[in-house]
C-alpha atoms as a PDB file:
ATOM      1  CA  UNK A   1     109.601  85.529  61.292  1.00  0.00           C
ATOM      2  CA  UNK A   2     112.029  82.580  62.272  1.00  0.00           C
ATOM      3  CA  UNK A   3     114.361  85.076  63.611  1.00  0.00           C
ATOM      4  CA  UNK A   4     111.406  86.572  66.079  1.00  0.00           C
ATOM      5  CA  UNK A   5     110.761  83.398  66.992  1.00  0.00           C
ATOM      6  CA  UNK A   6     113.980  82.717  67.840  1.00  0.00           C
ATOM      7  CA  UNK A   7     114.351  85.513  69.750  1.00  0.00           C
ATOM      8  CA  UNK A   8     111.374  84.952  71.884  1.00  0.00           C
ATOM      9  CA  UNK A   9     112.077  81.680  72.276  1.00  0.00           C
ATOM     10  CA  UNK A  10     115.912  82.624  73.595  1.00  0.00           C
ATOM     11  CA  UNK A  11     113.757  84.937  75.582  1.00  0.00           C
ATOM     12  CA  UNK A  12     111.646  82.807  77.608  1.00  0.00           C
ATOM     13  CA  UNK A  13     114.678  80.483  78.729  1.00  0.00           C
ATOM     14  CA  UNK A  14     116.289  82.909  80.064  1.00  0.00           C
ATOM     15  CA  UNK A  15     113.580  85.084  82.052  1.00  0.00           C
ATOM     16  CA  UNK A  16     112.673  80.505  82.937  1.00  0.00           C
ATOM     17  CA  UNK A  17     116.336  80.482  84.154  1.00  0.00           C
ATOM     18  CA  UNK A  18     116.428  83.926  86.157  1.00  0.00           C
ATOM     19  CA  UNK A  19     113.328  83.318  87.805  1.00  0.00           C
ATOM     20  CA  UNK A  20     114.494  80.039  88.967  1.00  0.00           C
ATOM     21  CA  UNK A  21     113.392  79.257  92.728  1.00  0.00           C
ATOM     22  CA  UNK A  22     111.462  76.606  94.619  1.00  0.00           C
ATOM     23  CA  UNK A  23     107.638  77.693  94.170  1.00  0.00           C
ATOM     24  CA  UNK A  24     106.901  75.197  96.827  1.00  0.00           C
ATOM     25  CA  UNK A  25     108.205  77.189 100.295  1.00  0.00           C
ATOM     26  CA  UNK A  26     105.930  78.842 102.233  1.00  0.00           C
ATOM     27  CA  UNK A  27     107.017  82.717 103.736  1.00  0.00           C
ATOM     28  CA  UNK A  28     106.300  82.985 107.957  1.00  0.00           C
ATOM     29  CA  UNK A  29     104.870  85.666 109.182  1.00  0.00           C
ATOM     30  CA  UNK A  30     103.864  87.087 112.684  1.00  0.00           C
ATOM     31  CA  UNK A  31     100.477  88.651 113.559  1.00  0.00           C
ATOM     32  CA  UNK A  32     101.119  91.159 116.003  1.00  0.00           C
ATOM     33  CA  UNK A  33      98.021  92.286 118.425  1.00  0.00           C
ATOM     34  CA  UNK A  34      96.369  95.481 117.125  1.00  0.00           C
ATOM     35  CA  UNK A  35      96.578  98.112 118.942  1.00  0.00           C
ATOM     36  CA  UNK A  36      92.905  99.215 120.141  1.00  0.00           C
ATOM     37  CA  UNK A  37      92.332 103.164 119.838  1.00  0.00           C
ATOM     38  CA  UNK A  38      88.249 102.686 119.674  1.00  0.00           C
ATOM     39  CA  UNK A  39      86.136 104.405 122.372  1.00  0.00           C
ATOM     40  CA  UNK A  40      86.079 100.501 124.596  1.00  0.00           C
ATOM     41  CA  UNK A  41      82.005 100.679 123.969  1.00  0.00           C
ATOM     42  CA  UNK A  42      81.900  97.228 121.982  1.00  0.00           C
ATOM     43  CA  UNK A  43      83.747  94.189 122.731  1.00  0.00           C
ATOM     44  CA  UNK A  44      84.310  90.791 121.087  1.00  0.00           C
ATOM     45  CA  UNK A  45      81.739  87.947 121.673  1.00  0.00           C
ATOM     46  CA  UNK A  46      84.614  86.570 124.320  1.00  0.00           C
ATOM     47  CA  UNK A  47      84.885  89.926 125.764  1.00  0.00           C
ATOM     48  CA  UNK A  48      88.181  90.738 124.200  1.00  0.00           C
ATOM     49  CA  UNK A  49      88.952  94.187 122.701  1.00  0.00           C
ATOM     50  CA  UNK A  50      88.536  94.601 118.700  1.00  0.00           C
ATOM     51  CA  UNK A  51      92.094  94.791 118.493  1.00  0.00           C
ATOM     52  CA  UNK A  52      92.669  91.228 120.125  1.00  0.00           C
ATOM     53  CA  UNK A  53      89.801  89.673 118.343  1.00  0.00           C
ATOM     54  CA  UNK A  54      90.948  91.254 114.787  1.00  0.00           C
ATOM     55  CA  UNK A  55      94.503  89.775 114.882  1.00  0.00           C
ATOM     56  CA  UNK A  56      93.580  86.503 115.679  1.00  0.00           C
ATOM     57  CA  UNK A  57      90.920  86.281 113.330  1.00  0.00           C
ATOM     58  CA  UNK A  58      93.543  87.645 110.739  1.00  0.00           C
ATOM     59  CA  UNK A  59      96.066  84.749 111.883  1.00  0.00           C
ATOM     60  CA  UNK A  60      93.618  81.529 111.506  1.00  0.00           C
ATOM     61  CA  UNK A  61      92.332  82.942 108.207  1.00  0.00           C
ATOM     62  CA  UNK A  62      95.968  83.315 107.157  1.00  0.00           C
ATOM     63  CA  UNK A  63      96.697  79.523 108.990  1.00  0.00           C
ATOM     64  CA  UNK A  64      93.679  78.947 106.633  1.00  0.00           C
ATOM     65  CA  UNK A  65      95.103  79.773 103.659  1.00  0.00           C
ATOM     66  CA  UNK A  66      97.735  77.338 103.797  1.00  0.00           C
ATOM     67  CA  UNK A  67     100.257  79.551 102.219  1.00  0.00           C
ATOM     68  CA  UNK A  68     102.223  80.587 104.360  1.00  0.00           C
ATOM     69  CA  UNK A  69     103.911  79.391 107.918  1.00  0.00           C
ATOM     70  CA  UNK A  70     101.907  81.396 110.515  1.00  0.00           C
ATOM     71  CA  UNK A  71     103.762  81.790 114.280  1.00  0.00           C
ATOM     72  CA  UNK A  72     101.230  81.389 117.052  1.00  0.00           C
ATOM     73  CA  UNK A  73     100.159  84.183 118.687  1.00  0.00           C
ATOM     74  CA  UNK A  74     101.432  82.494 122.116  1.00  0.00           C
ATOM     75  CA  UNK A  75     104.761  82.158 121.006  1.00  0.00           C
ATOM     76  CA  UNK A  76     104.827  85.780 119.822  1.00  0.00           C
ATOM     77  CA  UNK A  77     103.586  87.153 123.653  1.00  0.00           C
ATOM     78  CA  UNK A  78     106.664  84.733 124.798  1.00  0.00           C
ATOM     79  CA  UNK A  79     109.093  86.276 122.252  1.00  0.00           C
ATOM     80  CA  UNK A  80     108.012  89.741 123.834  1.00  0.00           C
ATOM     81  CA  UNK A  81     108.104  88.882 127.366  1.00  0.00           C
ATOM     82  CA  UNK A  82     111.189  87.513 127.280  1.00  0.00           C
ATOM     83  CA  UNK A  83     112.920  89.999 125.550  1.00  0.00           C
ATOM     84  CA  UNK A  84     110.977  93.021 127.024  1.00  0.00           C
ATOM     85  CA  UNK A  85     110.169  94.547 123.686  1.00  0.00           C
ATOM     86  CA  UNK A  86     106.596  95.880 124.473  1.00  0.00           C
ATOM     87  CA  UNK A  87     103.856  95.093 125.401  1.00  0.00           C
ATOM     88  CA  UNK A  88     101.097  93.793 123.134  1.00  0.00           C
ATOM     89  CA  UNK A  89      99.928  96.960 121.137  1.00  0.00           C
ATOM     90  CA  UNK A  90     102.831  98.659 122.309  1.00  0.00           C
ATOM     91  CA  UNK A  91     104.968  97.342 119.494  1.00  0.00           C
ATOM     92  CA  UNK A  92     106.730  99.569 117.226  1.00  0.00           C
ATOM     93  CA  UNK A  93     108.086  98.896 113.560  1.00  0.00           C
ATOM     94  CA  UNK A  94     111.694  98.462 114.534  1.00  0.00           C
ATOM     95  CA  UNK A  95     111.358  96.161 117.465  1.00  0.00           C
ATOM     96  CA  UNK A  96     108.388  94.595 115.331  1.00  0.00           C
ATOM     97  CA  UNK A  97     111.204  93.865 113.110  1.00  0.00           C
ATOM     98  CA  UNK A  98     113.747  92.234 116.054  1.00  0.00           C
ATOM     99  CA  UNK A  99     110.695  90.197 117.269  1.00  0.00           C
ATOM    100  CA  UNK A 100     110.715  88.931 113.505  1.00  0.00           C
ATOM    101  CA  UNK A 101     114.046  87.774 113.063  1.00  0.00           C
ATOM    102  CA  UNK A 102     113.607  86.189 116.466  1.00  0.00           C
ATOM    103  CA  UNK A 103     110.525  83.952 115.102  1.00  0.00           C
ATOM    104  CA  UNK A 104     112.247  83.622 111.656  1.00  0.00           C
ATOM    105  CA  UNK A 105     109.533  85.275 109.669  1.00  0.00           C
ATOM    106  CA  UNK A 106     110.131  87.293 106.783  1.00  0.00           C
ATOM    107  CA  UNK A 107     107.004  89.606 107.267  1.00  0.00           C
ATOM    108  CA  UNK A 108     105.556  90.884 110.357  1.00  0.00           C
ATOM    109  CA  UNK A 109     102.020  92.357 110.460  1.00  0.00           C
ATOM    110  CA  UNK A 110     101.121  95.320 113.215  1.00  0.00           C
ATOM    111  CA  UNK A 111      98.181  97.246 112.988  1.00  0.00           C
ATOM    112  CA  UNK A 112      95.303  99.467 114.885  1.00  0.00           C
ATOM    113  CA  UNK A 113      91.754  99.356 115.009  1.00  0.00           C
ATOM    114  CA  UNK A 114      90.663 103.346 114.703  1.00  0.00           C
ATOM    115  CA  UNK A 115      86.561 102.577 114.228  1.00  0.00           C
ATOM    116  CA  UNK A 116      84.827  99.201 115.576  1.00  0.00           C
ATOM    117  CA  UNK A 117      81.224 100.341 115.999  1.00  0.00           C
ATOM    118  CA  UNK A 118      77.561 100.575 114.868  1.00  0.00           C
ATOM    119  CA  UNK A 119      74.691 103.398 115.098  1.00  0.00           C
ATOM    120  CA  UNK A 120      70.922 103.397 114.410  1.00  0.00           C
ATOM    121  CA  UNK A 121      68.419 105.184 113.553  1.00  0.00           C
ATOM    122  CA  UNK A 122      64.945 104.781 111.504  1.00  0.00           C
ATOM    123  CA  UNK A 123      61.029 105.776 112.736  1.00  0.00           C
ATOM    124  CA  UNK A 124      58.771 103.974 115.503  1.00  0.00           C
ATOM    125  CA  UNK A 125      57.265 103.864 119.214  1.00  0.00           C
ATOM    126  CA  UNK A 126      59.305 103.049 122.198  1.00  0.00           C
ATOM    127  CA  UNK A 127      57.630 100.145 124.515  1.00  0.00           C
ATOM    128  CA  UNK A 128      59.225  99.984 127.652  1.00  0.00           C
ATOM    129  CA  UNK A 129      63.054  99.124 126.939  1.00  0.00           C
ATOM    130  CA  UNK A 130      62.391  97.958 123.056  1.00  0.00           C
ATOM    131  CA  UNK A 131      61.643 100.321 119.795  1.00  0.00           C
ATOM    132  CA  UNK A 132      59.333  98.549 117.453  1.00  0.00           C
ATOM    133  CA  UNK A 133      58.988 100.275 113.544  1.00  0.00           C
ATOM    134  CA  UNK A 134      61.351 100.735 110.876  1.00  0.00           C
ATOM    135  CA  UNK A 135      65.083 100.262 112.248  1.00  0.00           C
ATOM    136  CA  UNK A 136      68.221 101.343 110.141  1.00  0.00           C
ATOM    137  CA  UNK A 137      71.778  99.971 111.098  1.00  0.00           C
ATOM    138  CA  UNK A 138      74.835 100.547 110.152  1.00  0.00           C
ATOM    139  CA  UNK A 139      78.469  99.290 111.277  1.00  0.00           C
ATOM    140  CA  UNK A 140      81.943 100.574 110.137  1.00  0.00           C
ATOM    141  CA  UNK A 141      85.575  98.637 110.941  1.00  0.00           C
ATOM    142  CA  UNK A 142      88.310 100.543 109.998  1.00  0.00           C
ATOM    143  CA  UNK A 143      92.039  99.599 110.283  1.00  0.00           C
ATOM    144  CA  UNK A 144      95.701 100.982 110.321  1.00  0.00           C
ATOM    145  CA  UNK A 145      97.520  98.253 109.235  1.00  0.00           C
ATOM    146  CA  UNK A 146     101.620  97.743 108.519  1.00  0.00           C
ATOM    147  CA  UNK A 147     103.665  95.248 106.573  1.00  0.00           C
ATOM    148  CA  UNK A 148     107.251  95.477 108.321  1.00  0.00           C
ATOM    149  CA  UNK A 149     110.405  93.294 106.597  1.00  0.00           C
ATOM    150  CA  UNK A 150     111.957  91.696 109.428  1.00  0.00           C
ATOM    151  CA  UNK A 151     115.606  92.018 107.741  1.00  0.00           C
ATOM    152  CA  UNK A 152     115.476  95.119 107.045  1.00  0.00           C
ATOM    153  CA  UNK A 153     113.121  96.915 109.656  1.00  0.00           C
ATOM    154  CA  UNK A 154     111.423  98.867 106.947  1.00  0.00           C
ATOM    155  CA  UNK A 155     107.583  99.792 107.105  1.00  0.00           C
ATOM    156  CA  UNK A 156     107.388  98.655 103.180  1.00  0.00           C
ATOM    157  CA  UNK A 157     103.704  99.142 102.785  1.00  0.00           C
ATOM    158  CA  UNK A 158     100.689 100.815 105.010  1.00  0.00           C
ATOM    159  CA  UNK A 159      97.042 101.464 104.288  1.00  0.00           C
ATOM    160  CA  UNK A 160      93.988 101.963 105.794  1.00  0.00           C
ATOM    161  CA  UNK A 161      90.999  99.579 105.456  1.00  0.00           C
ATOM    162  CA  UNK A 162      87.881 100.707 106.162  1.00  0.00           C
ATOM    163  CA  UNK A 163      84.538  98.736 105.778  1.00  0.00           C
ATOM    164  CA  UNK A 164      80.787  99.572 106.065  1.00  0.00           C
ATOM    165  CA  UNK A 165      77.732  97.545 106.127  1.00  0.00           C
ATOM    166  CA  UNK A 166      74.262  98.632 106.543  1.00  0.00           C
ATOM    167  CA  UNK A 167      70.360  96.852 106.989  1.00  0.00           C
ATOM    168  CA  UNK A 168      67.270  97.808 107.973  1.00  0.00           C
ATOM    169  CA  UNK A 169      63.440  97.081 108.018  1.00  0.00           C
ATOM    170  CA  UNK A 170      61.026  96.969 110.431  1.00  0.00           C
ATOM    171  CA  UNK A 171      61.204  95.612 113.545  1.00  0.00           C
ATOM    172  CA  UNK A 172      62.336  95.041 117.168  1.00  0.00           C
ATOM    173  CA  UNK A 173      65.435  96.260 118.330  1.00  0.00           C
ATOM    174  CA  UNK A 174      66.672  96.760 122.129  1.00  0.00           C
ATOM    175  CA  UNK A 175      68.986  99.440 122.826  1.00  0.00           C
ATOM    176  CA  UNK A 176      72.060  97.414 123.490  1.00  0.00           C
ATOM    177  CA  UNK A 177      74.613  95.949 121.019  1.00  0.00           C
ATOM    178  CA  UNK A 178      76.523  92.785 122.188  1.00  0.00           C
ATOM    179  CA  UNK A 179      77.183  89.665 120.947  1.00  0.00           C
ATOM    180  CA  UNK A 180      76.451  86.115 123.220  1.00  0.00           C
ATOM    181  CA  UNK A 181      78.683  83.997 120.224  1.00  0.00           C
ATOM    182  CA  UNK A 182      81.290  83.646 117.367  1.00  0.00           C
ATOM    183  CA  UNK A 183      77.486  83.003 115.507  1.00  0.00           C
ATOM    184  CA  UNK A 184      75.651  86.160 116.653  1.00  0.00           C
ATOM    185  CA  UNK A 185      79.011  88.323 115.734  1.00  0.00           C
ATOM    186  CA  UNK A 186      79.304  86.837 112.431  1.00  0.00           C
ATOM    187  CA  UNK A 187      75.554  87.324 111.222  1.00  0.00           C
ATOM    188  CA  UNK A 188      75.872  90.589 112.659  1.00  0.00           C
ATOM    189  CA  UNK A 189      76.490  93.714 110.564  1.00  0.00           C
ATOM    190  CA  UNK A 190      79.848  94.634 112.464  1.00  0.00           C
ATOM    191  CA  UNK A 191      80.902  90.934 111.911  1.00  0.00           C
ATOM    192  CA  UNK A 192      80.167  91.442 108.132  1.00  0.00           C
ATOM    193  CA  UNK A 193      81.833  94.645 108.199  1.00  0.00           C
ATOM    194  CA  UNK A 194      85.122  93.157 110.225  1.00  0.00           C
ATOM    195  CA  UNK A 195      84.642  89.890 107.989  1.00  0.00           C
ATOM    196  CA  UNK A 196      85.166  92.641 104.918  1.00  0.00           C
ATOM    197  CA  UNK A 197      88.026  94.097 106.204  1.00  0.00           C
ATOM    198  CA  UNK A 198      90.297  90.855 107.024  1.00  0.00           C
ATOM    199  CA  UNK A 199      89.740  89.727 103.828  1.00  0.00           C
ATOM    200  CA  UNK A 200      91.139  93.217 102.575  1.00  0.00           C
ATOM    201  CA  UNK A 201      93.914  92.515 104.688  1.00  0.00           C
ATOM    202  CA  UNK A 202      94.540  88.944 103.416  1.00  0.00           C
ATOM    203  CA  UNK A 203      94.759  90.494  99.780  1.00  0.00           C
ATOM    204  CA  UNK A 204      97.445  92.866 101.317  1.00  0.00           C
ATOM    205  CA  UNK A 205      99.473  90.449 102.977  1.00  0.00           C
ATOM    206  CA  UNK A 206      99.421  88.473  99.729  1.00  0.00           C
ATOM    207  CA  UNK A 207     100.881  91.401  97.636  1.00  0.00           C
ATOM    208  CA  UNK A 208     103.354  91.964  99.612  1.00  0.00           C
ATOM    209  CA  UNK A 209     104.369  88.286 100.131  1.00  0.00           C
ATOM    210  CA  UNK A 210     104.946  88.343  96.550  1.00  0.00           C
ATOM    211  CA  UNK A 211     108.002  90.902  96.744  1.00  0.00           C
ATOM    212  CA  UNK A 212     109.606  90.010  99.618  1.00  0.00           C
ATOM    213  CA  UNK A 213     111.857  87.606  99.344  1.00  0.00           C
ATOM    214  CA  UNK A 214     112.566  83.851 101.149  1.00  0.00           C
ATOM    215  CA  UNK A 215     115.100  83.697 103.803  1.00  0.00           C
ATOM    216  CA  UNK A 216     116.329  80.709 106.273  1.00  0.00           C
ATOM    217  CA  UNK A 217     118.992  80.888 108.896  1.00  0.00           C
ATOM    218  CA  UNK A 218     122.088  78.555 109.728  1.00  0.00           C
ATOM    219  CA  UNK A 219     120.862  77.286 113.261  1.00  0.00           C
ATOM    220  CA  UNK A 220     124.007  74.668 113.584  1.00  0.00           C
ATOM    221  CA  UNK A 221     126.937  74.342 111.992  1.00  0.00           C
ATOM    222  CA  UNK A 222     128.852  70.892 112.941  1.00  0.00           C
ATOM    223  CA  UNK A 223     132.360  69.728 110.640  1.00  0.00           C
ATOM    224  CA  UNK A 224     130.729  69.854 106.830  1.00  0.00           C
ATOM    225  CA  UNK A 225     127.098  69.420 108.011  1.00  0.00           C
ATOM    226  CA  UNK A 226     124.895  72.533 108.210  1.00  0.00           C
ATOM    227  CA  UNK A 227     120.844  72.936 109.973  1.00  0.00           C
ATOM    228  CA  UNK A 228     118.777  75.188 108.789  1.00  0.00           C
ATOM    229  CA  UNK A 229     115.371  76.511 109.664  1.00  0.00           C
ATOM    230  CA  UNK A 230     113.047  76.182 108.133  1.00  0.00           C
ATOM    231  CA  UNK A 231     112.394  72.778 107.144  1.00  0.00           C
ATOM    232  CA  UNK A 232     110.125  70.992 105.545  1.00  0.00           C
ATOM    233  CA  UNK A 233     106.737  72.959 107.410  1.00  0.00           C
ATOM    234  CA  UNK A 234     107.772  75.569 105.296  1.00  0.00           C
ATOM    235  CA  UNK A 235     108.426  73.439 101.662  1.00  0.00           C
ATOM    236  CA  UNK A 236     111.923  72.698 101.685  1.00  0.00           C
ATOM    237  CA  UNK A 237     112.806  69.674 100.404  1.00  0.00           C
ATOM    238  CA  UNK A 238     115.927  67.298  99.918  1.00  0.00           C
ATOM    239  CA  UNK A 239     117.665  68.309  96.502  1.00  0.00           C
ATOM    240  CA  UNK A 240     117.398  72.350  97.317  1.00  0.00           C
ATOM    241  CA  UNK A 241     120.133  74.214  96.601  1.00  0.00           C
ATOM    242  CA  UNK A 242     120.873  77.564  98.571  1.00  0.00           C
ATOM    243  CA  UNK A 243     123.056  80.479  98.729  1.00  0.00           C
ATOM    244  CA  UNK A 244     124.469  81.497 102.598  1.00  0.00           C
ATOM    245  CA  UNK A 245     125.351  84.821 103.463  1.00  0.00           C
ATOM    246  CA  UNK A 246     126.842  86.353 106.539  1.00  0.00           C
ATOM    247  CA  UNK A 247     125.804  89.576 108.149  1.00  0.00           C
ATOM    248  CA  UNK A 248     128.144  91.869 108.623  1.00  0.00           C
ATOM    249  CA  UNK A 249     128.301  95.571 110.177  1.00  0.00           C
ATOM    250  CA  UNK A 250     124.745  97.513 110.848  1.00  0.00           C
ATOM    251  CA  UNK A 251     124.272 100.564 108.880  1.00  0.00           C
ATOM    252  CA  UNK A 252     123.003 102.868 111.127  1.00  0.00           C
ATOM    253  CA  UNK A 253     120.872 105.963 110.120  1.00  0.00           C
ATOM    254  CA  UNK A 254     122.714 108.630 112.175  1.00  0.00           C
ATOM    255  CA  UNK A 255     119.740 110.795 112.149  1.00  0.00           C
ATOM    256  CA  UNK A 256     117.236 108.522 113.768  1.00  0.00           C
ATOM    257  CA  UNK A 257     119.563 105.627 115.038  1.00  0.00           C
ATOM    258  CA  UNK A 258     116.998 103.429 113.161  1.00  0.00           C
ATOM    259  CA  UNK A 259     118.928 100.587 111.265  1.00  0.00           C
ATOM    260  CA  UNK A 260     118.692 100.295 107.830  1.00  0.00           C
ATOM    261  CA  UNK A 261     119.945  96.338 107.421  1.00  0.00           C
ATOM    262  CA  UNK A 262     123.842  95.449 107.169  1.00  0.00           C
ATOM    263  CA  UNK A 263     126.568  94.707 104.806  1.00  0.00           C
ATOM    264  CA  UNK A 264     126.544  91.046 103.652  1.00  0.00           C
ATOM    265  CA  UNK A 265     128.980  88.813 102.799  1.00  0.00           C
ATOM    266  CA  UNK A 266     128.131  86.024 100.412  1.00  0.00           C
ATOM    267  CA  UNK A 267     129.597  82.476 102.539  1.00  0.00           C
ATOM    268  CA  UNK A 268     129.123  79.784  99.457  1.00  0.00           C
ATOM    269  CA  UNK A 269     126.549  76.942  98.250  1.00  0.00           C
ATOM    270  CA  UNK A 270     124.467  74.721 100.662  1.00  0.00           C
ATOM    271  CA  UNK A 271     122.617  71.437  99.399  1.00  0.00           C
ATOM    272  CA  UNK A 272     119.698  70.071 101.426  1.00  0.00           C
ATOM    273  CA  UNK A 273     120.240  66.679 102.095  1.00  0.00           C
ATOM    274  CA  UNK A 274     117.613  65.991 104.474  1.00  0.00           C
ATOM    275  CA  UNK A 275     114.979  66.850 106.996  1.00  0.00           C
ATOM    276  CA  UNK A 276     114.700  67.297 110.869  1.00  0.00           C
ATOM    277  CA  UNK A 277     112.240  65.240 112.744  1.00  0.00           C
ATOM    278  CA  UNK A 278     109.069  67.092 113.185  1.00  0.00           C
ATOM    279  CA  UNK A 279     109.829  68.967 110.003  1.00  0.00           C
ATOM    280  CA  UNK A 280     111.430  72.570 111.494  1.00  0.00           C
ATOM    281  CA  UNK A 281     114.613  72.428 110.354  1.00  0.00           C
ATOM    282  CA  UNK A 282     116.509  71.098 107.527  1.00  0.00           C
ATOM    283  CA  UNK A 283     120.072  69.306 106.844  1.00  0.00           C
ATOM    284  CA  UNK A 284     122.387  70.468 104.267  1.00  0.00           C
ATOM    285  CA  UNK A 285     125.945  69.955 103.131  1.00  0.00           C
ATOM    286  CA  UNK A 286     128.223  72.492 101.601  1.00  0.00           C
ATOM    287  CA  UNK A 287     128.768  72.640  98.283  1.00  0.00           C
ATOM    288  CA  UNK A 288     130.649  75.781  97.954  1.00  0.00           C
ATOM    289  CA  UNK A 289     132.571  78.119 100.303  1.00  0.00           C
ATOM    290  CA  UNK A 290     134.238  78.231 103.858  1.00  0.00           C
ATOM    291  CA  UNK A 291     133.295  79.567 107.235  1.00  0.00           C
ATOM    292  CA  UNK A 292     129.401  79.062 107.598  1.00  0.00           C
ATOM    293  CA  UNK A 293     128.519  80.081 110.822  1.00  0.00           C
ATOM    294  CA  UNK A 294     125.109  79.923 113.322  1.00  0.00           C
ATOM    295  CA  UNK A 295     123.152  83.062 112.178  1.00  0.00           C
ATOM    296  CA  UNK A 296     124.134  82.877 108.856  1.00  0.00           C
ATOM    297  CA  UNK A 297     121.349  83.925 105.950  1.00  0.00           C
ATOM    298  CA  UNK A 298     120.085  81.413 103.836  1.00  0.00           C
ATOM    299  CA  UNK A 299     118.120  82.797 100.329  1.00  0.00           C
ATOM    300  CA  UNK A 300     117.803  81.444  96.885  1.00  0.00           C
ATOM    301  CA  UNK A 301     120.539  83.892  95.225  1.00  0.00           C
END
């Protein structure tokens, strides 16, 4: 019995000593806008297409959240326009995956909104333009959505979310569907219905946060000191230790040209010994190794 103990007790310190990382930093991620492939009948409250209004409702509940360090959406149209990688909607895994590295995030979100819509039907009289009796509704969201890894450019997850909410009762209804607020869309069945289906999302997003690993980059490399990004708006604190990597040659699927990630090179031990004003970036001094460089990888093993 002492022996099992023991054993268990062996056990524990070492799956404690394995799992060793710093609970405290936050994962980025980027919000792409979702591509719209609805028939254009319904609109946001702002007039906006479901597929803009979806990804930015997605991005301030994950801001929300507070777990993890979300980019803004403006800075992701800049990324884009500057590098002439698509337009918004436009945007496919692998240059989903080049926008990410260029924002720093380890997960990038893309997506498409295939239903956005309501129909009704129940029993009554027509007067004039309104229909007075018993009124059935019903809305439906549905949504393609994709988790890419930025290092890698691999589509590691997809699903399909798909919501429906229904009411009905008698009363008036007019035959037009349209929202004059953010109030009217949220007490409305198709905001209860999109409401359902970013939520479904956030529980995806979380999942796969959980796998995919933490990564900063060497953004300056000057005599023995070395900046990194993130800083402290994404948890890192003075007294981290971190292991530095350099990228090497891209593997190259030579059936689709896609990339499939590189060979790395492990570059030594960095220390955080302080933080960047405004809390983006981070200062660190090498403990181990030679030849860090700007670019380099920066992950907890």
């Amino acid at each position: 019995m002492k022996k099992q103990f023991l054993f268990l007790l062996i056990l524990f310190g070492v799956l404690l000593v394995s799992s060793k990382g710093y609970p405290q930093l936050k994962k980025r991620v980027a919000v792409f806008t979702f591509e719209d492939k609805t028939d254009q009948s319904y609109y946001w409250w702002d007039g906006r297409s479901p597929g803009d209004g979806m990804a930015d409702m997605l991005t301030t509940d994950l801001v929300k959240s507070g777990k993890y360090v979300v980019i803004e959406r403006s800075e992701i149209a800049r990324v884009i326009e500057e590098q002439q990688l698509g337009q918004a909607g436009l945007v496919t895994a692998q240059s989903a995956a080049q926008m990410g590295q260029l924002l720093g995030v380890e997960l990038a979100i893309m997506g498409a909104v295939t239903e956005f819509g309501f129909s009704r039907g129940g029993t009554g009289t027509r007067i004039g333009g309104l229909r007075v009796g018993v009124n059935n509704q019903s809305a439906t969201v549905a949504v393609d959505v994709r988790f890419v890894n930025t290092t890698t450019g691999e589509i590691i997850a997809a699903d399909n979310v798909r919501k429906e909410e229904s009411s009905g009762g008698f009363g008036v209804s007019t035959p037009e569907f349209g929202f004059n607020n953010r109030n009217d869309f949220d007490n409305s069945i198709v905001g209860k219905a999109t409401r359902a289906a970013i939520d479904e999302i956030i529980d995806l997003v979380e999942q796969q946060m959980q796998v995919l690993p933490w990564e900063g980059k060497i953004i300056l490399v000057r005599d023995n000191t070395i900046y990194i990004k993130p800083g402290s708006d994404a948890g890192v604190q003075v007294g981290d230790e971190f292991v530095v990597y350099a990228k090497g040659e891209e593997l190259i699927d030579p059936d689709t040209g896609i990339s499939l990630g590189s060979v790395e090179t492990r570059v030594g031990m960095i220390e955080v010994t302080g933080i960047v004003s405004g809390g983006q970036a981070a200062i660190a001094s090498i403990k181990t190794g030679s030849g860090f460089k700007v670019g380099d990888f920066v992950r907890f093993q």
